[in-house]
Protein backbone atom coordinates (compact mmCIF):
# COMPACT_ATOMS: atom_id res chain seq x y z
CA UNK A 1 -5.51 -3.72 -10.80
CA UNK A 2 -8.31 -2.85 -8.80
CA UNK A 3 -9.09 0.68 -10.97
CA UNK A 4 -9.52 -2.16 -14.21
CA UNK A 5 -12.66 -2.67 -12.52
CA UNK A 6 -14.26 0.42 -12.42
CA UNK A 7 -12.38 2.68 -15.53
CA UNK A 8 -15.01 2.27 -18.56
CA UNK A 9 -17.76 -0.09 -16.44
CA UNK A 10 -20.45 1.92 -17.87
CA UNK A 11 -19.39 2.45 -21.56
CA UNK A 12 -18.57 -1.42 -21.75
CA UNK A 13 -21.95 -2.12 -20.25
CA UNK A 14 -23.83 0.00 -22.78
CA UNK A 15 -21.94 -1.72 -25.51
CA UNK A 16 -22.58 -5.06 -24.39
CA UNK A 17 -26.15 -4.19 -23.96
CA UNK A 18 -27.25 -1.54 -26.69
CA UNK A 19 -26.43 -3.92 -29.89
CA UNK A 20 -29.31 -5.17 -32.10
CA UNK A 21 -29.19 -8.68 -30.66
CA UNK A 22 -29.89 -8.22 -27.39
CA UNK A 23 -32.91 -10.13 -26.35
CA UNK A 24 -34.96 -7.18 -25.29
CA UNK A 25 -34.05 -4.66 -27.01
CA UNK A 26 -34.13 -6.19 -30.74
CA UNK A 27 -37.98 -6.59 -30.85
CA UNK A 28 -38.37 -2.50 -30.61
CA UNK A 29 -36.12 -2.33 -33.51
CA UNK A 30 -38.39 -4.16 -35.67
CA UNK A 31 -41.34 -1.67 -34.67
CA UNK A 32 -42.54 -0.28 -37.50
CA UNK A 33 -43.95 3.48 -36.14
CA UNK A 34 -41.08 5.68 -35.66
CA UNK A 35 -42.13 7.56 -32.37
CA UNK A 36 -42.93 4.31 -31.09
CA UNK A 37 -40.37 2.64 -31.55
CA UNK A 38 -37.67 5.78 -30.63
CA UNK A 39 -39.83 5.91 -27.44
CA UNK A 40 -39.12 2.40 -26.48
CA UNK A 41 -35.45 2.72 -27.74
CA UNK A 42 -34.90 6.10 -25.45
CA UNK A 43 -36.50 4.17 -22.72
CA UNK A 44 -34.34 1.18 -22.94
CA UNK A 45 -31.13 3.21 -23.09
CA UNK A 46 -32.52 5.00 -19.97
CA UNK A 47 -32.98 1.63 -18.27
CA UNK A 48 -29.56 -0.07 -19.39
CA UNK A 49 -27.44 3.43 -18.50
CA UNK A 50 -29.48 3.50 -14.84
CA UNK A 51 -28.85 -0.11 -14.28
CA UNK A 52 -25.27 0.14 -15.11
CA UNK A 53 -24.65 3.39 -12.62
CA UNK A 54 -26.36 1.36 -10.02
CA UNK A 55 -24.22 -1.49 -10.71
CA UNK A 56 -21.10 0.71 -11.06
CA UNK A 57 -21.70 1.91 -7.63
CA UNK A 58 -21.80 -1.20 -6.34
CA UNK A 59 -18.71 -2.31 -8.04
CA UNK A 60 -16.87 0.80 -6.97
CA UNK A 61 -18.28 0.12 -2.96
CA UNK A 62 -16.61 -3.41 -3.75
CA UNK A 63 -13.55 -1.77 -4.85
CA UNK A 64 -12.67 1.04 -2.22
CA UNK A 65 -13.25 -2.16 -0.06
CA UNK A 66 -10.64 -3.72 -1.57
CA UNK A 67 -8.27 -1.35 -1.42
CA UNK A 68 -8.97 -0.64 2.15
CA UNK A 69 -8.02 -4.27 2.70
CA UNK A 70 -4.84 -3.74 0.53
CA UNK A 71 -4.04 -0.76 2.88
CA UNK A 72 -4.81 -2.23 6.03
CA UNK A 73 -2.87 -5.53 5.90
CA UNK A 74 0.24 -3.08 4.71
CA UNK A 75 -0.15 -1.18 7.78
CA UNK A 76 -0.41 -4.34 9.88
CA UNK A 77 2.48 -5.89 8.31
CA UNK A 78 4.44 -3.18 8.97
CA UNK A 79 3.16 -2.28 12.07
CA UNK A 80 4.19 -5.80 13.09
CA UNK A 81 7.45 -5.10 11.35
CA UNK A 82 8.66 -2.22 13.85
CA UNK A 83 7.09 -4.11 16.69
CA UNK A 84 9.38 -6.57 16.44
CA UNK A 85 11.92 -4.41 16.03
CA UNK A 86 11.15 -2.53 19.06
CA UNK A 87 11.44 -5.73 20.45
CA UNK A 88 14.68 -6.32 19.49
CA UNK A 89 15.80 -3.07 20.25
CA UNK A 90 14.50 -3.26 23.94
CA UNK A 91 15.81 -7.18 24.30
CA UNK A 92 19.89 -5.52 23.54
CA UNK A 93 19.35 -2.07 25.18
CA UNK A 94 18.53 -4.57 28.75
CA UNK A 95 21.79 -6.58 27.55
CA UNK A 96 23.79 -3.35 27.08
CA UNK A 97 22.36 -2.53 30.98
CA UNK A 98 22.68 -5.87 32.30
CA UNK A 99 26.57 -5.80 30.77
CA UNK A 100 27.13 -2.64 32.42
CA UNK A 101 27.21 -4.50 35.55
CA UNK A 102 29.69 -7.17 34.38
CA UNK A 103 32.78 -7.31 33.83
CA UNK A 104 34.96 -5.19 31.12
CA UNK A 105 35.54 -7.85 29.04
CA UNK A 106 31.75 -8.49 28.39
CA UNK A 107 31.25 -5.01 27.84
CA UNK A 108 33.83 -4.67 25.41
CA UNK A 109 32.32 -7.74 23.43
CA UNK A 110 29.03 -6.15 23.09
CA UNK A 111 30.38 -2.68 22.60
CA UNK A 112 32.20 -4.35 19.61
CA UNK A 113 29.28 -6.08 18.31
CA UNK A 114 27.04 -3.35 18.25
CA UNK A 115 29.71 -1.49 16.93
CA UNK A 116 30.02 -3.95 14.07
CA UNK A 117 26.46 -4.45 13.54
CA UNK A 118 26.11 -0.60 13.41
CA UNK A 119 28.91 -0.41 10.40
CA UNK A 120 27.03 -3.21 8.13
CA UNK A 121 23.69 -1.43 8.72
CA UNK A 122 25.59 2.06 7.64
CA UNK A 123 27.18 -0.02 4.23
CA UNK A 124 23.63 -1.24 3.66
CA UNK A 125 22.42 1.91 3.76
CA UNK A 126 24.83 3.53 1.81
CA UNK A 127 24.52 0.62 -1.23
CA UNK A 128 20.63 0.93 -0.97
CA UNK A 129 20.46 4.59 -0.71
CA UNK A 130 19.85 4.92 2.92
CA UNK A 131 21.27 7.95 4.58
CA UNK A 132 20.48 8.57 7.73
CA UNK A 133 20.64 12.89 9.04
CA UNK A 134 23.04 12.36 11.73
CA UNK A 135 25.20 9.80 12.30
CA UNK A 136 26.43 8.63 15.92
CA UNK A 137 29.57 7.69 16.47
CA UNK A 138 31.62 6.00 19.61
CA UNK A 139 34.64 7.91 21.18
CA UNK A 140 37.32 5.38 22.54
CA UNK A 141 36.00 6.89 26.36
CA UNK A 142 32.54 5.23 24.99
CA UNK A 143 30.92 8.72 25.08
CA UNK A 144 28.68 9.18 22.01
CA UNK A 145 29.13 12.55 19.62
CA UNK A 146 27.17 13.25 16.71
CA UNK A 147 28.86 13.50 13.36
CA UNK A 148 26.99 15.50 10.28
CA UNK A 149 26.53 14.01 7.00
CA UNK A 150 28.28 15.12 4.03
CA UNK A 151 26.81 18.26 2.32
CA UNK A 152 25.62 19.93 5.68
């Protein structure tokens, strides 16, 4: 969208500008000596393709602007994104240590639930197109072993 902006600026200028109604340009058309009036004519062209590089570099300074905006709010969206996760991650890795000092029964519920939450994010992934390089998985002594991915 923002490229519309600056792909053909100067050839649409010059063809907005270099037609025989334009305002300044038609009264050197009706000159009547030729060097004269191809003097004026060369001149005006001159003029019309200066101004329009001039204003095509300020349209293109307006542009890259742009698109540094576009690229910055991404990054802060998604830098907020994986803050937040981090977040999240930190908030149930202090429950996981705080449950470690309960009882078994607590344990076990969160070991489950992580262990469940862990199995949608893998189906996700899968139906999405997610794969992740290694998988961990959870012997029943709660010891974790890595498991390859198919194809390795």
């Amino acid at each position: 969208e923002l490229s519309k902006e600056v792909v053909g600026f100067i050839g649409t200028r010059l063809h907005d500008r270099i037609v025989t109604t334009d305002p300044e340009l038609a009264p050197m058309l009706k000159e009547k000596d030729d060097k004269k009036r191809n003097a004026n004519v060369k001149k005006f062209c001159e003029k019309v393709l200066q101004e329009a590089k001039n204003d095509l570099k300020a349209q293109v300074r307006k542009t890259v602007q742009a698109q540094q905006d576009v690229v910055r709010k991404e990054l802060e969206s998604r830098l907020a994104e994986i803050n937040n996760s981090l977040q999240k991650s930190t908030a149930a890795y202090n429950e996981l240590l705080e449950a470690n000092e309960k009882n078994d029964l607590e344990q076990e519920r969160l070991k489950l639930q992580y262990m469940y939450e862990y199995d949608i994010y893998n189906v996700i992934g899968d139906k999405i197109g997610v794969f992740d390089d290694i998988k961990v998985g959870v012997r029943s002594n709660g010891k974790k072993i890595k498991v390859r991915e198919q194809g390795e």
